[in-house]
N, C-alpha and C. Protein backbone atom coordinates (compact mmCIF):
# COMPACT_ATOMS: atom_id res chain seq x y z
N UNK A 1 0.83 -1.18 0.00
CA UNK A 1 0.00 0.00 0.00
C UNK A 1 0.88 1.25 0.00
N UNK A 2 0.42 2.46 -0.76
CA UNK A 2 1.39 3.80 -1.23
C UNK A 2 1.05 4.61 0.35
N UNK A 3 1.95 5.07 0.32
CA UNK A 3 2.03 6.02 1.41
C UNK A 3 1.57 7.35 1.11
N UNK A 4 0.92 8.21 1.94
CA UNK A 4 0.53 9.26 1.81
C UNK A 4 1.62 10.76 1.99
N UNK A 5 1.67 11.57 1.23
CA UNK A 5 2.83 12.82 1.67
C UNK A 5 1.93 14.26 2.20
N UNK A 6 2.60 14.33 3.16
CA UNK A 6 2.03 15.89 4.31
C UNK A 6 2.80 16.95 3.95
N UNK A 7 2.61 17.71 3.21
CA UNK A 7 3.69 18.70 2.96
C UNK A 7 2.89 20.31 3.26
N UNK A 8 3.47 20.70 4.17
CA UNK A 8 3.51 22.48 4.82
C UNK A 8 3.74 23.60 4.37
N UNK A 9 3.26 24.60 3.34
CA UNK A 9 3.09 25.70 2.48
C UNK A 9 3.02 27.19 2.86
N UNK A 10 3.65 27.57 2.64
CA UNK A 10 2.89 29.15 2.96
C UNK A 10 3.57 29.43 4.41
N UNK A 11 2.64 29.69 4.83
CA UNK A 11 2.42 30.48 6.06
C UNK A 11 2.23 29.18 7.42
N UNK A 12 1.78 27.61 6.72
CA UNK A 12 1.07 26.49 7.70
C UNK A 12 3.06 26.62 8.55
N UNK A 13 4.02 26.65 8.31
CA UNK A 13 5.39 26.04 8.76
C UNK A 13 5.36 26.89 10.13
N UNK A 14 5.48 29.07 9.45
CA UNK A 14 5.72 29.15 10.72
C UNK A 14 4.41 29.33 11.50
N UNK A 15 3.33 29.56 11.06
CA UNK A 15 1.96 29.01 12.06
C UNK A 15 2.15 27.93 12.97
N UNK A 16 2.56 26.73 12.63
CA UNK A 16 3.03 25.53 13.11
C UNK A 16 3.90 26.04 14.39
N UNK A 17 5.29 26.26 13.79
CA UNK A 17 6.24 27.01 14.57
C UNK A 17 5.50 27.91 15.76
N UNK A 18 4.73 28.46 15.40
CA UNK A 18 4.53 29.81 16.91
C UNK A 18 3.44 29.34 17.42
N UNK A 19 2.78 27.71 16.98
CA UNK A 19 2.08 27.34 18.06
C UNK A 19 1.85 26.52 19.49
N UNK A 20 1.18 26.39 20.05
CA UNK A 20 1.66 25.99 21.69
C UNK A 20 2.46 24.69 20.84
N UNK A 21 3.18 24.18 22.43
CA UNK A 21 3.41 22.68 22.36
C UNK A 21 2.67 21.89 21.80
N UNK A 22 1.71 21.58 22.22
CA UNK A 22 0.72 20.19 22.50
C UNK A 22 0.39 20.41 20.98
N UNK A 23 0.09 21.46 20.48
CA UNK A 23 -0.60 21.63 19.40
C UNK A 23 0.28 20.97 18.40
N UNK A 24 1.74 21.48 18.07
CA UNK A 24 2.68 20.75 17.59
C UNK A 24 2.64 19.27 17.58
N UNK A 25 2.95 18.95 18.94
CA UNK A 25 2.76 17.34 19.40
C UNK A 25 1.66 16.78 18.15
N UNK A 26 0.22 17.32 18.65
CA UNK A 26 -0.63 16.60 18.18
C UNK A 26 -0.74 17.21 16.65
N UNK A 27 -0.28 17.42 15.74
CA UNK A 27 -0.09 18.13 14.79
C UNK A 27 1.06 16.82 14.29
N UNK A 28 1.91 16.77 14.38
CA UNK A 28 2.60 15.45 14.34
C UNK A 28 2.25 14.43 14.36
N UNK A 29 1.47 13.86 15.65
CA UNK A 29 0.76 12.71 15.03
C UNK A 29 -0.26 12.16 14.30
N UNK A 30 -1.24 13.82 14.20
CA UNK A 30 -2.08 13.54 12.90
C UNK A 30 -1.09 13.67 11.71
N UNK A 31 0.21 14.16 11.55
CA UNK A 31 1.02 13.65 10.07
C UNK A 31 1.47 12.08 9.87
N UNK A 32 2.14 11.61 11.17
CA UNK A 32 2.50 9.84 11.11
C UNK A 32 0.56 9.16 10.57
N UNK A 33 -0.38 9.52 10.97
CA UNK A 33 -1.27 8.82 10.99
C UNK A 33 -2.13 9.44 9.44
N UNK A 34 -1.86 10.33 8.93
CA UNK A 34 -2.08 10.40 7.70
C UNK A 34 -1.20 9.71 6.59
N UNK A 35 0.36 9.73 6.99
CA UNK A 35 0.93 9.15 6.21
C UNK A 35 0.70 7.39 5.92
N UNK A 36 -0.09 6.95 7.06
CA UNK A 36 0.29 5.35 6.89
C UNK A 36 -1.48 5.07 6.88
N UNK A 37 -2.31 5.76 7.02
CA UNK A 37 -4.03 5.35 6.81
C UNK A 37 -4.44 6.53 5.39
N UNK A 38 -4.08 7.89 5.16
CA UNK A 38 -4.59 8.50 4.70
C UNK A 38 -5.67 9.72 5.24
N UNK A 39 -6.24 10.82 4.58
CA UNK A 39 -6.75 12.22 5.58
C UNK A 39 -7.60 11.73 5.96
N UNK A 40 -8.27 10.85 5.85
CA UNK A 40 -10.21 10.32 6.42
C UNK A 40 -9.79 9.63 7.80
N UNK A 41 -9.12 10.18 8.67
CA UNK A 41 -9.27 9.43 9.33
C UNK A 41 -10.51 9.60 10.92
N UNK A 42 -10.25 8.59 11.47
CA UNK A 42 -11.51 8.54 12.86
C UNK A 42 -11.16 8.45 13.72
N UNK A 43 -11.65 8.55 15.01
CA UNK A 43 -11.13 8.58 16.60
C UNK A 43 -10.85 10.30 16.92
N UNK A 44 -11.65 11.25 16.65
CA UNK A 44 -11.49 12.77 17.26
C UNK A 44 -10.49 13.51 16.56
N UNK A 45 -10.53 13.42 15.08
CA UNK A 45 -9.47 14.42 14.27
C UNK A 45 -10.83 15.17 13.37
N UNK A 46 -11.66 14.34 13.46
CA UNK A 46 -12.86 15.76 12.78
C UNK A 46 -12.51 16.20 11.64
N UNK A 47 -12.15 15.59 10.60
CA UNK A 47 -11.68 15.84 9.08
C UNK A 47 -13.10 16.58 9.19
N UNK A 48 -13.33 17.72 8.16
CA UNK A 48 -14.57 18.35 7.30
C UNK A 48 -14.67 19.03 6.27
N UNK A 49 -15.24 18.80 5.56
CA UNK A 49 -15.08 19.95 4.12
C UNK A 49 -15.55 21.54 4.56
N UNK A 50 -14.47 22.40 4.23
CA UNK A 50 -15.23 23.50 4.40
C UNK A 50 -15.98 23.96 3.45
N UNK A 51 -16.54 25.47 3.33
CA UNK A 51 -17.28 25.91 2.62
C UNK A 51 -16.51 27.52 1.87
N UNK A 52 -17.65 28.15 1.36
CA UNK A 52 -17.11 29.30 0.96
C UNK A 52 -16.09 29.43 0.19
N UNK A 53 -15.50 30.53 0.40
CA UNK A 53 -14.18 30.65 -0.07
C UNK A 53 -13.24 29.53 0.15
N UNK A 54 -13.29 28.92 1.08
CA UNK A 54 -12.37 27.57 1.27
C UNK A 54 -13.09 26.07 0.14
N UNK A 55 -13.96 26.09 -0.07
CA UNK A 55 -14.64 25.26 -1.02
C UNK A 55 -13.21 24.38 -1.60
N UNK A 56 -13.29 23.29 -1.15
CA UNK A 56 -12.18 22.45 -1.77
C UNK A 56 -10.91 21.67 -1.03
N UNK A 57 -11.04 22.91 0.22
CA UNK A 57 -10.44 22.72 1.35
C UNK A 57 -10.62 22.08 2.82
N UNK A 58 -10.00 21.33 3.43
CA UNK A 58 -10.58 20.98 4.41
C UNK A 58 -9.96 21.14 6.16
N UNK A 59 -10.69 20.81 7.17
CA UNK A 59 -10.01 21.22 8.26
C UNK A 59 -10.06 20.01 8.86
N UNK A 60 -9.00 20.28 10.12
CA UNK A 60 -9.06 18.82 10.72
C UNK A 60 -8.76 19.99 12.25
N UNK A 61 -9.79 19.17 13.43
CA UNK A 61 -9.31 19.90 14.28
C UNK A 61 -7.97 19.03 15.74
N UNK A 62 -6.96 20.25 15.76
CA UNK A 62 -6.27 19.54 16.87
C UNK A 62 -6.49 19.85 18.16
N UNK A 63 -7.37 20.81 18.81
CA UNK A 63 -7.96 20.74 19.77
C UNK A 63 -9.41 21.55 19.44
N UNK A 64 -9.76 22.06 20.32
CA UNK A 64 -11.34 22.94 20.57
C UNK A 64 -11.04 24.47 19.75
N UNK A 65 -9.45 24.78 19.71
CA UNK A 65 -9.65 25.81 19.12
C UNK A 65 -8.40 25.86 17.96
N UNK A 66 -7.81 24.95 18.19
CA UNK A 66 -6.71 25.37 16.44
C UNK A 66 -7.22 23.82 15.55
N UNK A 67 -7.22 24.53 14.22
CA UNK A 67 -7.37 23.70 13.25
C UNK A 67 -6.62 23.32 12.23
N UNK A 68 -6.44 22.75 11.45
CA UNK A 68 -5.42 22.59 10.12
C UNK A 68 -5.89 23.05 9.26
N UNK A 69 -5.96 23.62 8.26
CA UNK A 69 -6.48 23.85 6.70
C UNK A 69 -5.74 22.92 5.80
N UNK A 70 -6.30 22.02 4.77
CA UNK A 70 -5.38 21.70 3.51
C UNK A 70 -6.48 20.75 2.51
N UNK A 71 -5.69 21.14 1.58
CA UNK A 71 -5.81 20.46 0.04
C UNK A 71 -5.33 18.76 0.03
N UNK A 72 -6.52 18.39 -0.32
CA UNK A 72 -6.75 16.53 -0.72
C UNK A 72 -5.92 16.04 -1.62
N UNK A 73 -4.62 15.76 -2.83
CA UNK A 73 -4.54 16.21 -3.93
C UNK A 73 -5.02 14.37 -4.31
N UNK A 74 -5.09 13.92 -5.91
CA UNK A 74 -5.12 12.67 -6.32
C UNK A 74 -4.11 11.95 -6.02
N UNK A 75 -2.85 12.29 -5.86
CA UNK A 75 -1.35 12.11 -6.09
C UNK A 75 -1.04 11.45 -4.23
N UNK A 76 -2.19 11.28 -3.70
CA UNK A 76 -1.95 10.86 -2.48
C UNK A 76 -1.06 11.92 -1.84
N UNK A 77 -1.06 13.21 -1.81
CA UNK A 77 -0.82 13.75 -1.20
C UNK A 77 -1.89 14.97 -0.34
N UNK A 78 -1.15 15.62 0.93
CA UNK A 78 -2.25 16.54 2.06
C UNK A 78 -1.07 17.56 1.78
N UNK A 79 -1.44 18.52 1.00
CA UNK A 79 -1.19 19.89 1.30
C UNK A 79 -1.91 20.86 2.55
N UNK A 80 -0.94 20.78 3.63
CA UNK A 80 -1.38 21.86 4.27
C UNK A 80 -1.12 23.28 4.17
N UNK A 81 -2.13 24.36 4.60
CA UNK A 81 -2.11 25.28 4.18
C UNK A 81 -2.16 26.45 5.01
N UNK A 82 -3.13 26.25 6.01
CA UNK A 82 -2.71 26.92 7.63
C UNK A 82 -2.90 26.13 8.33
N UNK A 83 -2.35 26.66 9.70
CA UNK A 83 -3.12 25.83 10.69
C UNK A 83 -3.13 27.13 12.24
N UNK A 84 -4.43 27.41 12.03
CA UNK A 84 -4.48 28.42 12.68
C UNK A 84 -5.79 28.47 14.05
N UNK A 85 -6.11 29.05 15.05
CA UNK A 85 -6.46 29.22 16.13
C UNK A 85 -7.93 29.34 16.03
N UNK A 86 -9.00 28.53 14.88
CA UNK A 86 -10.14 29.03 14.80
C UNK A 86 -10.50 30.18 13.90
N UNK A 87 -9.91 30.59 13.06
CA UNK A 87 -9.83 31.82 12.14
C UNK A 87 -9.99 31.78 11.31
N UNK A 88 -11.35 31.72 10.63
CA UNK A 88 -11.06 31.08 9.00
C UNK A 88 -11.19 32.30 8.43
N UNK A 89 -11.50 33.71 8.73
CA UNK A 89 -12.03 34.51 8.38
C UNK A 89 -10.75 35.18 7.75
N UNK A 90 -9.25 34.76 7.93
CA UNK A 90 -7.89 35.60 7.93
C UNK A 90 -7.69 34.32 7.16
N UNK A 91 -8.01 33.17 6.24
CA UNK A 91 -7.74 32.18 5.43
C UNK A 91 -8.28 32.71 4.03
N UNK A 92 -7.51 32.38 3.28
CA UNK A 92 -8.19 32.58 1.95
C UNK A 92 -7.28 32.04 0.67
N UNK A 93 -7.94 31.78 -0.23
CA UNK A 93 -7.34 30.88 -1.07
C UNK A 93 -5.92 31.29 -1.05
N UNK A 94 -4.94 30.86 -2.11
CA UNK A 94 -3.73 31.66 -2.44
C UNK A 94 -3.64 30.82 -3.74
């Protein structure tokens, strides 16, 4: 079975970077667990399609208030794109 690739864009690296610990932590292991099942995954990561302007995009949440943003691609890959504190309103395509 192909492995899946997580790759960090833009602005998601130092977003990543200036966020708490834990968030990191668990930000990490939703990447090991995308890479070896794929983005659908279950057990409290809350994959969802957004809407709007994000139309295409999806979030995954790592706690109650920061989320991931990223792109599905065919190529078995998760472009992430932010990953920011609940904010979708400061997200927008690029």
């Amino acid at each position: 079975m192909a492995t899946w690739s997580v790759i960090l864009v833009g602005e998601a690296e130092k977003e990543l970077d200036g966020a708490p610990p834990q968030i990191r932590k668990k930000f990490d292991h939703w990447v090991v667990a995308v890479q070896a099942f794929g983005p659908w995954l279950k057990g409290g990561w809350r994959t969802e399609a957004l809407s709007g302007v994000l139309k295409g995009f999806y979030s995954m949440r790592l706690n109650r208030q920061w989320r991931a943003i990223f792109e599905i691609r065919p190529e078995r890959k998760v472009i992430v794109i932010r990953i920011v504190a609940h904010d979708y309103k400061s997200v927008g395509r690029r």
